[in-house]
PDB file of N, CA and C in Angstrom:
ATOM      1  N   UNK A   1       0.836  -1.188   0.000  1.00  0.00           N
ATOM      2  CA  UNK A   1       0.000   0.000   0.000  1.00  0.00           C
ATOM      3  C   UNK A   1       0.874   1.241   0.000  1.00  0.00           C
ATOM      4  N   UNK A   2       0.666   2.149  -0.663  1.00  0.00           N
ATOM      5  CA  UNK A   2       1.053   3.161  -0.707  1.00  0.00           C
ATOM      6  C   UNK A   2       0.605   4.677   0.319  1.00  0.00           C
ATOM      7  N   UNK A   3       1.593   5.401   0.790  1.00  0.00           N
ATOM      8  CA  UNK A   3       0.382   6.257   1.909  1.00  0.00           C
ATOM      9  C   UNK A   3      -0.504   6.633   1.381  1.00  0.00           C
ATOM     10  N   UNK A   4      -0.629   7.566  -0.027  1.00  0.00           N
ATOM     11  CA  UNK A   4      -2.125   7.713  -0.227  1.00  0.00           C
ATOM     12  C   UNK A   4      -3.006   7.085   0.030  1.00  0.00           C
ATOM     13  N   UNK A   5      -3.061   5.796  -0.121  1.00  0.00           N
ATOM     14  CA  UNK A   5      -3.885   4.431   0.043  1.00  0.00           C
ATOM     15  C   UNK A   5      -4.035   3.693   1.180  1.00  0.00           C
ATOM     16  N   UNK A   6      -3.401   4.316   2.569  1.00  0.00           N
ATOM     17  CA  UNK A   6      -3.126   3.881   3.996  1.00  0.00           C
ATOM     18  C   UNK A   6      -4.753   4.812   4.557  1.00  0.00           C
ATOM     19  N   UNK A   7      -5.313   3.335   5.240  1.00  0.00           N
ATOM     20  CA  UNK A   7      -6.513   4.223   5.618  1.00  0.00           C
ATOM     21  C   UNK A   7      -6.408   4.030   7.612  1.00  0.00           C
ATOM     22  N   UNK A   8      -6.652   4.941   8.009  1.00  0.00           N
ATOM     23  CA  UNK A   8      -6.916   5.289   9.808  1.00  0.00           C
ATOM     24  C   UNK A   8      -8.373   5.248  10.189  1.00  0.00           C
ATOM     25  N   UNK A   9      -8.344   4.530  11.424  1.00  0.00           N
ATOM     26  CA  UNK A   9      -9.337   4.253  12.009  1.00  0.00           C
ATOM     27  C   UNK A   9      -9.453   5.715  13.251  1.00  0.00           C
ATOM     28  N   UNK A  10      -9.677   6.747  13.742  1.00  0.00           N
ATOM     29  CA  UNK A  10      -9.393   7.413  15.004  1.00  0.00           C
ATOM     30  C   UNK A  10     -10.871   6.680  15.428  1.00  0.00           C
ATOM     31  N   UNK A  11     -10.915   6.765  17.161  1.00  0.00           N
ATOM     32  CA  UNK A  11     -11.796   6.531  17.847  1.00  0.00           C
ATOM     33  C   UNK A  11     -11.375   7.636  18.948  1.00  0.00           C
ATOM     34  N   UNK A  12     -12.403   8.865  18.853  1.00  0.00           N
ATOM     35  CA  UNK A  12     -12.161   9.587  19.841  1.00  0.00           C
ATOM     36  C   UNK A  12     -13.144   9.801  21.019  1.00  0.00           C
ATOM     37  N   UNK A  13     -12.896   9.835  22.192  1.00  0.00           N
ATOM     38  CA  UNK A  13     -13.869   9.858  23.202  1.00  0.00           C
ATOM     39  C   UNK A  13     -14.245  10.982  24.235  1.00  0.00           C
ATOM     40  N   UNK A  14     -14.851  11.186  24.067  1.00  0.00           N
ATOM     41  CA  UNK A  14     -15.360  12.854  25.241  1.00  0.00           C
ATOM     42  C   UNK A  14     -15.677  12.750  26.407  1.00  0.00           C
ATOM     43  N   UNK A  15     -15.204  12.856  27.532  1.00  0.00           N
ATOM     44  CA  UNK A  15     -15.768  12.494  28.555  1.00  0.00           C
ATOM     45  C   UNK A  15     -15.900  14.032  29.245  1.00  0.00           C
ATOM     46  N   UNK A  16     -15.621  14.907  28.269  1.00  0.00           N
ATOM     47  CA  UNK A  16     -16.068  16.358  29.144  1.00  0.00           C
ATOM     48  C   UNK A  16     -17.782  16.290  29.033  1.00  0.00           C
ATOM     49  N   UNK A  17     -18.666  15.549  28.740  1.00  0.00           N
ATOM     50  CA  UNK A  17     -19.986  15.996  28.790  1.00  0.00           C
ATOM     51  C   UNK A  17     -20.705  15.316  30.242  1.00  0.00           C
ATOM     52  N   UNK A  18     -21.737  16.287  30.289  1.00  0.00           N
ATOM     53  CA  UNK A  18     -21.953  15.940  31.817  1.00  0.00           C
ATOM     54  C   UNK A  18     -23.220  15.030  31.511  1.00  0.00           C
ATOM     55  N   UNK A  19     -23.275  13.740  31.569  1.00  0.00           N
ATOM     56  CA  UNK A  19     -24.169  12.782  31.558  1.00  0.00           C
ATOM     57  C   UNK A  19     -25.027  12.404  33.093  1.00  0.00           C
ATOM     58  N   UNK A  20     -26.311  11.889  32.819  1.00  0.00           N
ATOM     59  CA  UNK A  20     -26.793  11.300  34.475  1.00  0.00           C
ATOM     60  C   UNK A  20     -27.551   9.959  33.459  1.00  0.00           C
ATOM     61  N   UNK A  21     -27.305   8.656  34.004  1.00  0.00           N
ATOM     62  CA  UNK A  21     -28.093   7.832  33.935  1.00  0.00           C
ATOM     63  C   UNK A  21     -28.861   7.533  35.524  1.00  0.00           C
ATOM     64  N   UNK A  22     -30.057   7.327  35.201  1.00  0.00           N
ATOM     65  CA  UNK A  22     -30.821   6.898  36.212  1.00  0.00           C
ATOM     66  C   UNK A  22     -31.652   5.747  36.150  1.00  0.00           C
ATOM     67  N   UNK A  23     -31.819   4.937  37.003  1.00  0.00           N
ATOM     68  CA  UNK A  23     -33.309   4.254  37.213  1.00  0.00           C
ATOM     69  C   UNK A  23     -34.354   4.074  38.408  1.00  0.00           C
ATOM     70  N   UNK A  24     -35.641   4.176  37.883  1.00  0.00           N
ATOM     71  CA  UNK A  24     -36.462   4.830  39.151  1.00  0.00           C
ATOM     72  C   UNK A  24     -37.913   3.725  38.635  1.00  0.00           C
ATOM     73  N   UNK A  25     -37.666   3.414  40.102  1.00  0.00           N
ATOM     74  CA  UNK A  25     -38.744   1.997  40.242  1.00  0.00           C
ATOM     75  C   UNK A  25     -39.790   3.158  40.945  1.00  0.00           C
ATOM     76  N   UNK A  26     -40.730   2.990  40.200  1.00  0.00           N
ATOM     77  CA  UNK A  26     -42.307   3.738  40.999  1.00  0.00           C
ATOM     78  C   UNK A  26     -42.943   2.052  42.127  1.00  0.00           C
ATOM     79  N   UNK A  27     -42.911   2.534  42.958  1.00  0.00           N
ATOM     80  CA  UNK A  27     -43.700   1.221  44.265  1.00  0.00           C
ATOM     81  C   UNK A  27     -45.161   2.048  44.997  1.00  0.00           C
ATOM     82  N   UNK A  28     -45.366   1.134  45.813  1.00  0.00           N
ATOM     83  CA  UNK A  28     -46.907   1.490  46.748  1.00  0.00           C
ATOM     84  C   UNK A  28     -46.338   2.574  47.721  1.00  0.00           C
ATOM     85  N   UNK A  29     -44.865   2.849  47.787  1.00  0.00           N
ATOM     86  CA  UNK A  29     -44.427   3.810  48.790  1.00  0.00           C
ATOM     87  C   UNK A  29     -43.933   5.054  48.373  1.00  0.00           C
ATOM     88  N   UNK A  30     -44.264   5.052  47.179  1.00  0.00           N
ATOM     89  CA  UNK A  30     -43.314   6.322  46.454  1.00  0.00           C
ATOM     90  C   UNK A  30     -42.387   5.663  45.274  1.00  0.00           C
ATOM     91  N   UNK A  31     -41.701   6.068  45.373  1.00  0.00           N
ATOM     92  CA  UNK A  31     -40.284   5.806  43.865  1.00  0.00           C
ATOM     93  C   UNK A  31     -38.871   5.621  45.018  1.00  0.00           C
ATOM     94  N   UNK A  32     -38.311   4.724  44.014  1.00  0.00           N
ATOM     95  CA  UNK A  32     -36.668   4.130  44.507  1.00  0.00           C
ATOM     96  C   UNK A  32     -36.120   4.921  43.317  1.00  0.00           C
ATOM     97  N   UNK A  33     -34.894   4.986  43.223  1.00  0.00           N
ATOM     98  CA  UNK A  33     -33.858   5.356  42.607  1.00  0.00           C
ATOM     99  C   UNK A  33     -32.893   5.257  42.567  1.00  0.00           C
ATOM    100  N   UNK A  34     -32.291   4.898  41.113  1.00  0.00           N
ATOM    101  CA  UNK A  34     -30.475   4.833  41.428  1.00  0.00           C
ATOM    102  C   UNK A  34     -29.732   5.927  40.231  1.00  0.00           C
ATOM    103  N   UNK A  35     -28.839   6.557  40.257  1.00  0.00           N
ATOM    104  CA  UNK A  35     -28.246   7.701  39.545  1.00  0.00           C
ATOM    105  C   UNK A  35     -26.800   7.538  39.301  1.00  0.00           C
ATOM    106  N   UNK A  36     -26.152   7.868  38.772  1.00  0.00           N
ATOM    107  CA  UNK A  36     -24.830   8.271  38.326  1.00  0.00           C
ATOM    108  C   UNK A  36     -24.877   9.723  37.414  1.00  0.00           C
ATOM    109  N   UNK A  37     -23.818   9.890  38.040  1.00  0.00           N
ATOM    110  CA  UNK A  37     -23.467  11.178  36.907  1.00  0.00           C
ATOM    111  C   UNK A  37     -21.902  11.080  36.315  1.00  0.00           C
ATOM    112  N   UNK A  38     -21.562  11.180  35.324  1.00  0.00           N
ATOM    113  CA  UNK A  38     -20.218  11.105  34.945  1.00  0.00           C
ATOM    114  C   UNK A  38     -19.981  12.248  33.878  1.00  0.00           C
ATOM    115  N   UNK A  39     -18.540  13.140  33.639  1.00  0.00           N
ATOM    116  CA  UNK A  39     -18.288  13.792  33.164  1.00  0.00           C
ATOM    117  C   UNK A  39     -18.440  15.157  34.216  1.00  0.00           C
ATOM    118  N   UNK A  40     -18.533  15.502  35.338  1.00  0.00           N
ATOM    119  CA  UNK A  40     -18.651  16.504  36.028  1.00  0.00           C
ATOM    120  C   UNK A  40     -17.624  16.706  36.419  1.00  0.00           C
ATOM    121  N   UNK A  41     -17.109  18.162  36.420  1.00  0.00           N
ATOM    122  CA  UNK A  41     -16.020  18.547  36.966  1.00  0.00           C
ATOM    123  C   UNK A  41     -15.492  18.578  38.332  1.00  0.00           C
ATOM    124  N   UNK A  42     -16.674  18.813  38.944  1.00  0.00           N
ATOM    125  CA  UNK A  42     -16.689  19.059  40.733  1.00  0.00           C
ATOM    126  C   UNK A  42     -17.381  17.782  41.071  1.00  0.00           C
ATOM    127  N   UNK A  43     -17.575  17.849  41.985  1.00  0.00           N
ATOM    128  CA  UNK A  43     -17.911  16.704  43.305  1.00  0.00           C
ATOM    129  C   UNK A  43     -19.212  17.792  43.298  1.00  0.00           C
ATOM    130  N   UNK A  44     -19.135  19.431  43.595  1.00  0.00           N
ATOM    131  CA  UNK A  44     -20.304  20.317  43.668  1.00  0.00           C
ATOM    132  C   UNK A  44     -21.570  20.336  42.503  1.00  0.00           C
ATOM    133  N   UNK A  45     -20.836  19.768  41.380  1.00  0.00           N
ATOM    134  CA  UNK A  45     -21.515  19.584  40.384  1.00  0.00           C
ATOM    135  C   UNK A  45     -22.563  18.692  39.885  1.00  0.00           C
ATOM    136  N   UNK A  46     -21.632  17.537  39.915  1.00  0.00           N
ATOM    137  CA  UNK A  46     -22.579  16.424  40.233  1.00  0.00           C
ATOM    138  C   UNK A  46     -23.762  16.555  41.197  1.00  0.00           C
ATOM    139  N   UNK A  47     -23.063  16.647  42.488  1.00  0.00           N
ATOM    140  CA  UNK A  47     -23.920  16.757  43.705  1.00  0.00           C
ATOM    141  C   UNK A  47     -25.368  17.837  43.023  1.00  0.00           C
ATOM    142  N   UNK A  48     -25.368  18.802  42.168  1.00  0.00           N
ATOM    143  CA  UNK A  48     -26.080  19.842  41.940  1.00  0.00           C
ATOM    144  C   UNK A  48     -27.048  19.273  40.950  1.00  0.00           C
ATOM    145  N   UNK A  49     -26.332  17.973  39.571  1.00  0.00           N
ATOM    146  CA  UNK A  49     -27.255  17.643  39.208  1.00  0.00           C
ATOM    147  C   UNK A  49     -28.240  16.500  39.696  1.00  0.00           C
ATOM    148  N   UNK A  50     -27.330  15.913  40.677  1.00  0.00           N
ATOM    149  CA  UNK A  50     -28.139  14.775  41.463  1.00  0.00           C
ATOM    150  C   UNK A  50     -29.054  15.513  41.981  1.00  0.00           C
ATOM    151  N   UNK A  51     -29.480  16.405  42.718  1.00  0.00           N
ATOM    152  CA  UNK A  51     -29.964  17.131  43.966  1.00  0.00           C
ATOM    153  C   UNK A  51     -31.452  17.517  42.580  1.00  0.00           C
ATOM    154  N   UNK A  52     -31.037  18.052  41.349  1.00  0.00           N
ATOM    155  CA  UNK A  52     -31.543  18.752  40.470  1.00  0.00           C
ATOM    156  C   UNK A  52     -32.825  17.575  40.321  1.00  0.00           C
ATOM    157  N   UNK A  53     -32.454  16.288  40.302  1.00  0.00           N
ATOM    158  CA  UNK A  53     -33.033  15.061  39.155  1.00  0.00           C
ATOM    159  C   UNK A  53     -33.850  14.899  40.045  1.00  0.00           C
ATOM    160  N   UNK A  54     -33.246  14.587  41.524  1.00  0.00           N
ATOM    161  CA  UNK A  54     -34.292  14.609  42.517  1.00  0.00           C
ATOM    162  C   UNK A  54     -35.786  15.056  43.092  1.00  0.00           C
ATOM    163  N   UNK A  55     -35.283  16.494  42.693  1.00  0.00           N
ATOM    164  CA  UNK A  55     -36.256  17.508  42.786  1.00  0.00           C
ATOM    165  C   UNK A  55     -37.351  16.935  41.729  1.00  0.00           C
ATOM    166  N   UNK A  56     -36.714  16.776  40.239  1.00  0.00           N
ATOM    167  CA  UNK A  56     -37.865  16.587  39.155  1.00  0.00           C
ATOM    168  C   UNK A  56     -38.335  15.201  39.721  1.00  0.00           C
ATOM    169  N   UNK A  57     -38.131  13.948  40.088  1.00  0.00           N
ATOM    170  CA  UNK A  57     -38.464  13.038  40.278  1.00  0.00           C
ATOM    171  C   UNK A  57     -40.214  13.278  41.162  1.00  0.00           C
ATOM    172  N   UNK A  58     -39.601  13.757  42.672  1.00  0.00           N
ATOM    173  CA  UNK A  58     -40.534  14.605  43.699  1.00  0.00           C
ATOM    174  C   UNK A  58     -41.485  15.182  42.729  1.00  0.00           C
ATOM    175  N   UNK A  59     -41.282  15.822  41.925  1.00  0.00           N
ATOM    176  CA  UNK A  59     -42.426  16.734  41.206  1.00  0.00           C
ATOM    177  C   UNK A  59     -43.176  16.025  39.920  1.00  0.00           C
ATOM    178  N   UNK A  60     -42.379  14.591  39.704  1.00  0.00           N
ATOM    179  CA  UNK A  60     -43.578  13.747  39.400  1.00  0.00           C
ATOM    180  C   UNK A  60     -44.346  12.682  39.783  1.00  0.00           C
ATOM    181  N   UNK A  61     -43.733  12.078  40.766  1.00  0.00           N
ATOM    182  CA  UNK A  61     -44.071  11.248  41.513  1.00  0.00           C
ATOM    183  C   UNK A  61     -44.755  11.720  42.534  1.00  0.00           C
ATOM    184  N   UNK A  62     -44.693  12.644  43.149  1.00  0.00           N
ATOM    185  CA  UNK A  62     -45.114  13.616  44.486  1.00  0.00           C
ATOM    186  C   UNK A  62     -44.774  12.907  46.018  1.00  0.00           C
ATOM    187  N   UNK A  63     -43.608  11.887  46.044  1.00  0.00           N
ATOM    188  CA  UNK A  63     -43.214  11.752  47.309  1.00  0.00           C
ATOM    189  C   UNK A  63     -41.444  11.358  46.995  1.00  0.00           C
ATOM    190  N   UNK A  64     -41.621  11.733  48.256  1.00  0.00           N
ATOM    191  CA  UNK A  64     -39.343  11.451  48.784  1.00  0.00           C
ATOM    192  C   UNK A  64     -39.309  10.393  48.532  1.00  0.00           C
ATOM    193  N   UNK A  65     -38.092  10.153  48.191  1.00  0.00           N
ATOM    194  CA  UNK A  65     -37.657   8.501  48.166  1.00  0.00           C
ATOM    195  C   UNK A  65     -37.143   8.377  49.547  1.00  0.00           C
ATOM    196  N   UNK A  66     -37.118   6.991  50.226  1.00  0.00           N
ATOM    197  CA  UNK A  66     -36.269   6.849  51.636  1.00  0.00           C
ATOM    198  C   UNK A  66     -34.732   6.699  51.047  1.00  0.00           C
ATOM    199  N   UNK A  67     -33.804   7.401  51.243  1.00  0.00           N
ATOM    200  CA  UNK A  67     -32.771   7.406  50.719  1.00  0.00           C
ATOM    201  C   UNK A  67     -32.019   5.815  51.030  1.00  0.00           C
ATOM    202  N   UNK A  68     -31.190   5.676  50.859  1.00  0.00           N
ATOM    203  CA  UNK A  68     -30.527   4.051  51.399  1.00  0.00           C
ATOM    204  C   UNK A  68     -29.005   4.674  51.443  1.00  0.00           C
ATOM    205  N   UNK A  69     -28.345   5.005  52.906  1.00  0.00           N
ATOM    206  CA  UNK A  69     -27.471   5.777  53.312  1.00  0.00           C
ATOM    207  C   UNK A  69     -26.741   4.402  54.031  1.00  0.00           C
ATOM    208  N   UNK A  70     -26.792   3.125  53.820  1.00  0.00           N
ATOM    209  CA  UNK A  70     -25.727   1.906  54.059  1.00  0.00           C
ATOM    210  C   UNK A  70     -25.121   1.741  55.278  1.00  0.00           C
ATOM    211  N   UNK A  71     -26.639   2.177  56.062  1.00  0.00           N
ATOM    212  CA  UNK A  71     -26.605   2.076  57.674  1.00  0.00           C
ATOM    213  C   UNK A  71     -25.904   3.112  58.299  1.00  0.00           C
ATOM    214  N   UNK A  72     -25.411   4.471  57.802  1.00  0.00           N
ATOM    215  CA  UNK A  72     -25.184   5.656  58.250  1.00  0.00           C
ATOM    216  C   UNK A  72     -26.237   6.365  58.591  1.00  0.00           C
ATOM    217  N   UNK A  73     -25.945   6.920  59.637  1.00  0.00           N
ATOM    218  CA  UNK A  73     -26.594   8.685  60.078  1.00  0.00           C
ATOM    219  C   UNK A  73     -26.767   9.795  58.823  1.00  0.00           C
ATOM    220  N   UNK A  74     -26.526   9.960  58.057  1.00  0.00           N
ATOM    221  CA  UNK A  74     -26.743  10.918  56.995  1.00  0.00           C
ATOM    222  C   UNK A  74     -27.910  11.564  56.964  1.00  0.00           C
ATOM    223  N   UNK A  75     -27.975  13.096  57.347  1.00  0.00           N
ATOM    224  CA  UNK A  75     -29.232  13.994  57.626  1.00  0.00           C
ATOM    225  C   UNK A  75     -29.523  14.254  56.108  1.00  0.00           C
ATOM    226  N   UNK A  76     -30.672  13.573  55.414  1.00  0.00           N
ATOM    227  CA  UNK A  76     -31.218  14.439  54.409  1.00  0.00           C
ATOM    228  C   UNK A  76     -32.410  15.700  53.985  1.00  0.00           C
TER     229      UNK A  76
END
């Protein structure tokens, strides 16, 4: 092969975008939930869109989830 004729594969990947996957079980007690966020710069960030998703969840479901804090004290 000649270089003109040399072909490249690039595979480039972005991880600057701020993604949230979630999943949210609706039950007889309200909604469960599980979240990730990846691509956030801060720890404040994340935390801001978690806190964010939350809120919308509450405002369709219309109750709190019981958080699952892995047998800690954690004031929510």
């Amino acid at each position: 092969m000649t270089p003109e004729n040399d072909q490249h594969v690039y595979h480039h990947y972005t991880n600057d975008v701020l993604k949230i996957s979630a999943k949210v079980e609706k039950n007889t007690k309200g909604f469960n939930y599980e979240a990730s966020v990846t691509g956030a710069t801060t720890v404040d960030q994340a935390m801001t869109t978690l806190k964010a998703m939350q809120v919308a969840l509450e405002a369709e479901y219309g109750t709190k989830p019981k958080p699952d804090t892995g047998g800690l004290d954690v004031p929510f």
